[in-house]
N, C-alpha and C. Protein backbone atom coordinates (compact mmCIF):
# COMPACT_ATOMS: atom_id res chain seq x y z
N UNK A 1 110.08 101.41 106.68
CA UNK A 1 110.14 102.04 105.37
C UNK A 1 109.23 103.25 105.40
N UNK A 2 109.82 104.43 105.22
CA UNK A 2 109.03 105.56 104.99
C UNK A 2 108.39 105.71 103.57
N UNK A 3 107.21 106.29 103.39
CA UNK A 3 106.13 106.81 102.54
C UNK A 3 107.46 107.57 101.84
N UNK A 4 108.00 108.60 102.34
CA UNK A 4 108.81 109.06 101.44
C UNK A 4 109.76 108.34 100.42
N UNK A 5 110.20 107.14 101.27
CA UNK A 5 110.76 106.27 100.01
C UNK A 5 110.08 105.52 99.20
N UNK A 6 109.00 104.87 99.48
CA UNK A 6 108.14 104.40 98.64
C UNK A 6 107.83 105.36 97.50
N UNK A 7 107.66 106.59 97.94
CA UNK A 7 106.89 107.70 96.70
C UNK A 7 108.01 107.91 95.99
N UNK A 8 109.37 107.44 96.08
CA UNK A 8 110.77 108.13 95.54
C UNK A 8 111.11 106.97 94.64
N UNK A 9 110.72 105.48 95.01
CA UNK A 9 110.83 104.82 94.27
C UNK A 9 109.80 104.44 93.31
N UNK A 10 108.51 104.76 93.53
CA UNK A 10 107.65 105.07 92.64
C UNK A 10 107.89 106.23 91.39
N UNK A 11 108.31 107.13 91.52
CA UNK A 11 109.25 108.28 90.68
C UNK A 11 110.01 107.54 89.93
N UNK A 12 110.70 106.76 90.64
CA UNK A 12 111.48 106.37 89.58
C UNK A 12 110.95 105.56 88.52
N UNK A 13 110.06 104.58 88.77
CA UNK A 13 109.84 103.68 88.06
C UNK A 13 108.75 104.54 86.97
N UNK A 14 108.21 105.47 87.31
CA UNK A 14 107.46 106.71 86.07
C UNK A 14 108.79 106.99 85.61
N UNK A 15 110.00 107.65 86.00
CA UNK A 15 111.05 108.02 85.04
C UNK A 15 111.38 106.75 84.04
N UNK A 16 111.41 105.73 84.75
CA UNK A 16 111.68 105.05 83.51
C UNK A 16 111.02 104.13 82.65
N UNK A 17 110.21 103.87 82.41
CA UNK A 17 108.48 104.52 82.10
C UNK A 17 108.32 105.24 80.98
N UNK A 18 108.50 106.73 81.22
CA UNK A 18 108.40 107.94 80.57
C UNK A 18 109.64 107.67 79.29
N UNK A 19 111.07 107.47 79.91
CA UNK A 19 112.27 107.39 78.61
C UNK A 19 112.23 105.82 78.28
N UNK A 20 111.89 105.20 78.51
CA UNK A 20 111.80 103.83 77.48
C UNK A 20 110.30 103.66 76.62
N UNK A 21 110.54 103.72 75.25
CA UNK A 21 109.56 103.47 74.35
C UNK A 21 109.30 102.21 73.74
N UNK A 22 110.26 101.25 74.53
CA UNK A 22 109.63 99.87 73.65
C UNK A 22 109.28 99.13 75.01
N UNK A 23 108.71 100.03 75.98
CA UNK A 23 107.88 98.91 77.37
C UNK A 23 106.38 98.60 76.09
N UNK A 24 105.90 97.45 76.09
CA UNK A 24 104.80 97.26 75.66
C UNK A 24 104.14 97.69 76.42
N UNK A 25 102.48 98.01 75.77
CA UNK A 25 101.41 98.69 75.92
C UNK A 25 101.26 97.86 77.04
N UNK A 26 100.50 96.30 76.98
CA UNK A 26 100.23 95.73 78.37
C UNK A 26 101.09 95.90 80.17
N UNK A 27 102.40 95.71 79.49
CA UNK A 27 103.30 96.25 80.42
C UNK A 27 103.44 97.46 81.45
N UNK A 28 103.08 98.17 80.36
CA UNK A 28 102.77 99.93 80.75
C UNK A 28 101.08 99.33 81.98
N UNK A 29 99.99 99.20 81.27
CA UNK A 29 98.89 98.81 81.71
C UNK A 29 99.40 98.78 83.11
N UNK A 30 99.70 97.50 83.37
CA UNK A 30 100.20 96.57 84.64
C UNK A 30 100.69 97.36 85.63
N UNK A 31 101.99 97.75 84.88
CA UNK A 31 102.24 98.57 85.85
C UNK A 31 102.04 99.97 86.41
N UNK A 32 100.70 100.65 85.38
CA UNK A 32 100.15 102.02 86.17
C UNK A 32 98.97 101.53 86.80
N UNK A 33 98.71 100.16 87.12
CA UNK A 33 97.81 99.79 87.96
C UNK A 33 98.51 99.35 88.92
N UNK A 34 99.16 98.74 89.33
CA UNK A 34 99.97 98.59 90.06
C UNK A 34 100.83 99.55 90.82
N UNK A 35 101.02 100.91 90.39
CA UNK A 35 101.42 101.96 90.60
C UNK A 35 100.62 102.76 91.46
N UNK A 36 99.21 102.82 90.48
CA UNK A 36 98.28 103.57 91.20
C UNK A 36 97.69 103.04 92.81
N UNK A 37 97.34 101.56 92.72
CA UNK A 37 97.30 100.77 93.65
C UNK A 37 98.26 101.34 95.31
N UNK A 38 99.57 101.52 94.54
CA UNK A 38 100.66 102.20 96.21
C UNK A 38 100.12 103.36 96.25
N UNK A 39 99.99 104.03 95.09
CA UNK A 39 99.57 105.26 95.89
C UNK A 39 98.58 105.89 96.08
N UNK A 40 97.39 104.56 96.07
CA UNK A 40 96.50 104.94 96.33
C UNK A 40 96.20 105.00 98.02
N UNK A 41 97.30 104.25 98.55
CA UNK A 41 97.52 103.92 99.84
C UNK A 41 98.47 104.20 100.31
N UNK A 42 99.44 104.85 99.98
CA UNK A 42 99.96 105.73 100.65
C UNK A 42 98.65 107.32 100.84
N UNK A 43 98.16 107.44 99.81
CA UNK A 43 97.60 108.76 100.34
C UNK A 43 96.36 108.70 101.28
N UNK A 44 95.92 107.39 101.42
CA UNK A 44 95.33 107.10 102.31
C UNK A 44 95.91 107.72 103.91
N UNK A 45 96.97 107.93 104.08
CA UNK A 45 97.78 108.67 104.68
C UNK A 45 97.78 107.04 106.43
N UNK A 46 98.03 106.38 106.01
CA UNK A 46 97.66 105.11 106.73
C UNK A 46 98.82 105.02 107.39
N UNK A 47 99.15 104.43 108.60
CA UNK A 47 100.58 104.06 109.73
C UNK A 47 101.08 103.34 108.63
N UNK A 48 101.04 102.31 107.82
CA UNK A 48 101.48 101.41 107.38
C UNK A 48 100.88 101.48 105.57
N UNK A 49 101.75 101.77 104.66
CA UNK A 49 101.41 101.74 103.63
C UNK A 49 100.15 100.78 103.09
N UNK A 50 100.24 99.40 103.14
CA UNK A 50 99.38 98.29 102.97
C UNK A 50 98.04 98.39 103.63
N UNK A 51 98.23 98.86 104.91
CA UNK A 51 96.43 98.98 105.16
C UNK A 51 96.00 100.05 105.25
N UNK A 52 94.83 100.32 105.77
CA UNK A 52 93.66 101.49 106.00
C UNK A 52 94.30 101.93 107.37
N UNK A 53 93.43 103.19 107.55
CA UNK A 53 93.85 103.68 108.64
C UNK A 53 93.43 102.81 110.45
N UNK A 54 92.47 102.16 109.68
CA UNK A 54 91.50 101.45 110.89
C UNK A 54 93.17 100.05 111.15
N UNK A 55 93.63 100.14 110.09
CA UNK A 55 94.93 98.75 110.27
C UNK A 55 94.41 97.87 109.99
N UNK A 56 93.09 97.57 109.15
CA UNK A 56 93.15 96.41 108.19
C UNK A 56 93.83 96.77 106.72
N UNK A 57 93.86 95.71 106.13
CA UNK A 57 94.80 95.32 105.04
C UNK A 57 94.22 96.13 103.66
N UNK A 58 94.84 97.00 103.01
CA UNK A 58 94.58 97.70 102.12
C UNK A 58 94.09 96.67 100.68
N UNK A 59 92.88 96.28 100.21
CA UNK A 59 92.72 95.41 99.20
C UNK A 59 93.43 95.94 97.89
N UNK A 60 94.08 97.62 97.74
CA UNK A 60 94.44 97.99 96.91
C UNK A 60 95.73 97.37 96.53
N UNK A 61 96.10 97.79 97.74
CA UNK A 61 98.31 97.02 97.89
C UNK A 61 98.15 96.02 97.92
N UNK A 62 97.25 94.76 98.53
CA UNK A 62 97.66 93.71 98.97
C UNK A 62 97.74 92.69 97.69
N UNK A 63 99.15 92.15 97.57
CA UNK A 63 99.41 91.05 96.89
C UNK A 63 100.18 92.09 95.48
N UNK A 64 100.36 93.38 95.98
CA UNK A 64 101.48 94.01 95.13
C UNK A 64 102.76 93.60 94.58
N UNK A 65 103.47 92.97 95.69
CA UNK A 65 104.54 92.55 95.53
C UNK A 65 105.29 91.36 94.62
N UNK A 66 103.86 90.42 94.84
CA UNK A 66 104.27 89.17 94.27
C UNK A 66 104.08 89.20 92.39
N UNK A 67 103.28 90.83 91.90
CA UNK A 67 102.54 91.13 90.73
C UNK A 67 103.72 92.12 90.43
N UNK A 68 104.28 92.60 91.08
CA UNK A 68 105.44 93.41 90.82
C UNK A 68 107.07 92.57 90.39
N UNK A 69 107.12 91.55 91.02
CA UNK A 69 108.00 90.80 91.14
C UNK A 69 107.67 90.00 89.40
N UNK A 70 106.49 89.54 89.11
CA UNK A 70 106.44 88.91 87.86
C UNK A 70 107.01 90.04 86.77
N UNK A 71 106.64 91.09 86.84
CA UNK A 71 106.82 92.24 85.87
C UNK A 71 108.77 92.72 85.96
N UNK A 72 109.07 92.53 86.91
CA UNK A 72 110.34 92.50 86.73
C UNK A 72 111.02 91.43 86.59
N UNK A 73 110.75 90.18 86.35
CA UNK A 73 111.44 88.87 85.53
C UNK A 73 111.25 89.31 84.36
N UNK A 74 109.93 89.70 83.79
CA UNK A 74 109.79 90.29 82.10
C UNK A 74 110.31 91.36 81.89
N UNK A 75 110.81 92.17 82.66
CA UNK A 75 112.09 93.28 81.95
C UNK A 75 113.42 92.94 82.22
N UNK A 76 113.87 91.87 83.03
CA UNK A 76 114.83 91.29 83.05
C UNK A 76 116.06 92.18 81.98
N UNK A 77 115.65 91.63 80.81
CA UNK A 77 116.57 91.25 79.71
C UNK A 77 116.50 92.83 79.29
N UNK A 78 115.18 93.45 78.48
CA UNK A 78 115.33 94.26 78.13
C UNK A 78 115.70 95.82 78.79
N UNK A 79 115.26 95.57 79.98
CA UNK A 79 114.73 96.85 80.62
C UNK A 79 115.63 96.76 82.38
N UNK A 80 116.70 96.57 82.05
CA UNK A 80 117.54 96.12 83.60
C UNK A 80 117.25 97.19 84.49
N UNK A 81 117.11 98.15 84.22
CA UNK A 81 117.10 99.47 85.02
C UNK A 81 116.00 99.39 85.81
N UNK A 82 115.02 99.37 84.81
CA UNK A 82 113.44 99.15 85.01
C UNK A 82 113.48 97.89 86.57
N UNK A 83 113.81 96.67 86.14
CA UNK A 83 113.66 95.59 87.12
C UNK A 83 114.03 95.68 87.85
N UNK A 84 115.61 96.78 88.39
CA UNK A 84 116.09 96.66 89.17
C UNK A 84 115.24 97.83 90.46
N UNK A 85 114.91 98.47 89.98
CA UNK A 85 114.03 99.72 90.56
C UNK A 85 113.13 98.96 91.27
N UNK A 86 112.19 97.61 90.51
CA UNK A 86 110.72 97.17 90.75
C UNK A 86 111.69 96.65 91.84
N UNK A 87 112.61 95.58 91.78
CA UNK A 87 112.90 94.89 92.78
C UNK A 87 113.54 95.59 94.56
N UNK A 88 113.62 96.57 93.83
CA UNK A 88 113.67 98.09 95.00
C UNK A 88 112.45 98.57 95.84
N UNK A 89 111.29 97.94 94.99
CA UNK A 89 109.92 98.75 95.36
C UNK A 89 109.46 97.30 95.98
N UNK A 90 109.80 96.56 95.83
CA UNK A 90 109.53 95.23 96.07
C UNK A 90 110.19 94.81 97.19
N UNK A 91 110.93 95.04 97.40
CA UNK A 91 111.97 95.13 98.71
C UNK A 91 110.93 96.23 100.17
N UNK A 92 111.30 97.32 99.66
CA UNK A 92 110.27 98.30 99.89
C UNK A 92 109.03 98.00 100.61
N UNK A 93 108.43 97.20 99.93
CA UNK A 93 107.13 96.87 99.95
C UNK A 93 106.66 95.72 101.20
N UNK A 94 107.42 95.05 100.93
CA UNK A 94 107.90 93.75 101.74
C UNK A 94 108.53 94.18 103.42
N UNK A 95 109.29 94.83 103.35
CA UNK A 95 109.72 96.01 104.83
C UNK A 95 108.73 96.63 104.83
N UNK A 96 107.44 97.22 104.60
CA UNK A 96 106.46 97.76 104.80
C UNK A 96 105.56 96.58 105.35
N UNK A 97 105.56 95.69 105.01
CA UNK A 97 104.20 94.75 105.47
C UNK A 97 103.46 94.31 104.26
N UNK A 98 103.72 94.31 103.21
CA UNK A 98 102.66 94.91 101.81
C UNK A 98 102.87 93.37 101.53
C-alpha cells in the first residue's frame, strides 16, 4: 500500500467530514484524532506507514484500525459513504502492517 493511497483515502474521509453536518461533535473528535495519528506517520516519511523510520512500531498508528473499524459500525446507518471510505482506510491500513 502506497502513502499515496493512504493520503487519498484520508482526503476522502475530510471530504466527507466537511459536507455532512449531522456527524456528531464526538465523532468528528475521534476521528481527527485518528486522522491526525496516519498522518502523523506517514510524514514521518517511514518504509512502512505504522512505524518509525528505525522500523519500530509507530505508537501513533498502532491499534488504528481496530478504533477506525468501531467508528464505522456507528455510521453504518447514517453516514454509508462515510463507513464505507473508513472500511477502505481500514483495509489500507491492515495491507500496510498498521
Amino acid at each position: 500500500m502506497t502513502h499515496e493511497k493512504l493520503r487519498e483515502l484520508l482526503s476522502r474521509v475530510h471530504e466527507h467530514l466537511s459536507t455532512s453536518g449531522s456527524v456528531d461533535a464526538e465523532s468528528r473528535r475521534m476521528l481527527g484524532a485518528l486522522t491526525r495519528d496516519i498522518e502523523r506517520a506517514l510524514g514521518r516519511g517511514a518504509v512502512d506507514p505504522g512505524t518509525t523510520p528505525g522500523g519500530a512500531l509507530d505508537p501513533a498508528a498502532a491499534g488504528t484500525a481496530p478504533r477506525l473499524e468501531s467508528l464505522a459500525v456507528r455510521f453504518e446507518a447514517g453516514h454509508p459513504g462515510l463507513a464505507k471510505t473508513l472500511r477502505e482506510l481500514i483495509d489500507a491500513l491492515v495491507k500496510a502492517g498498521i
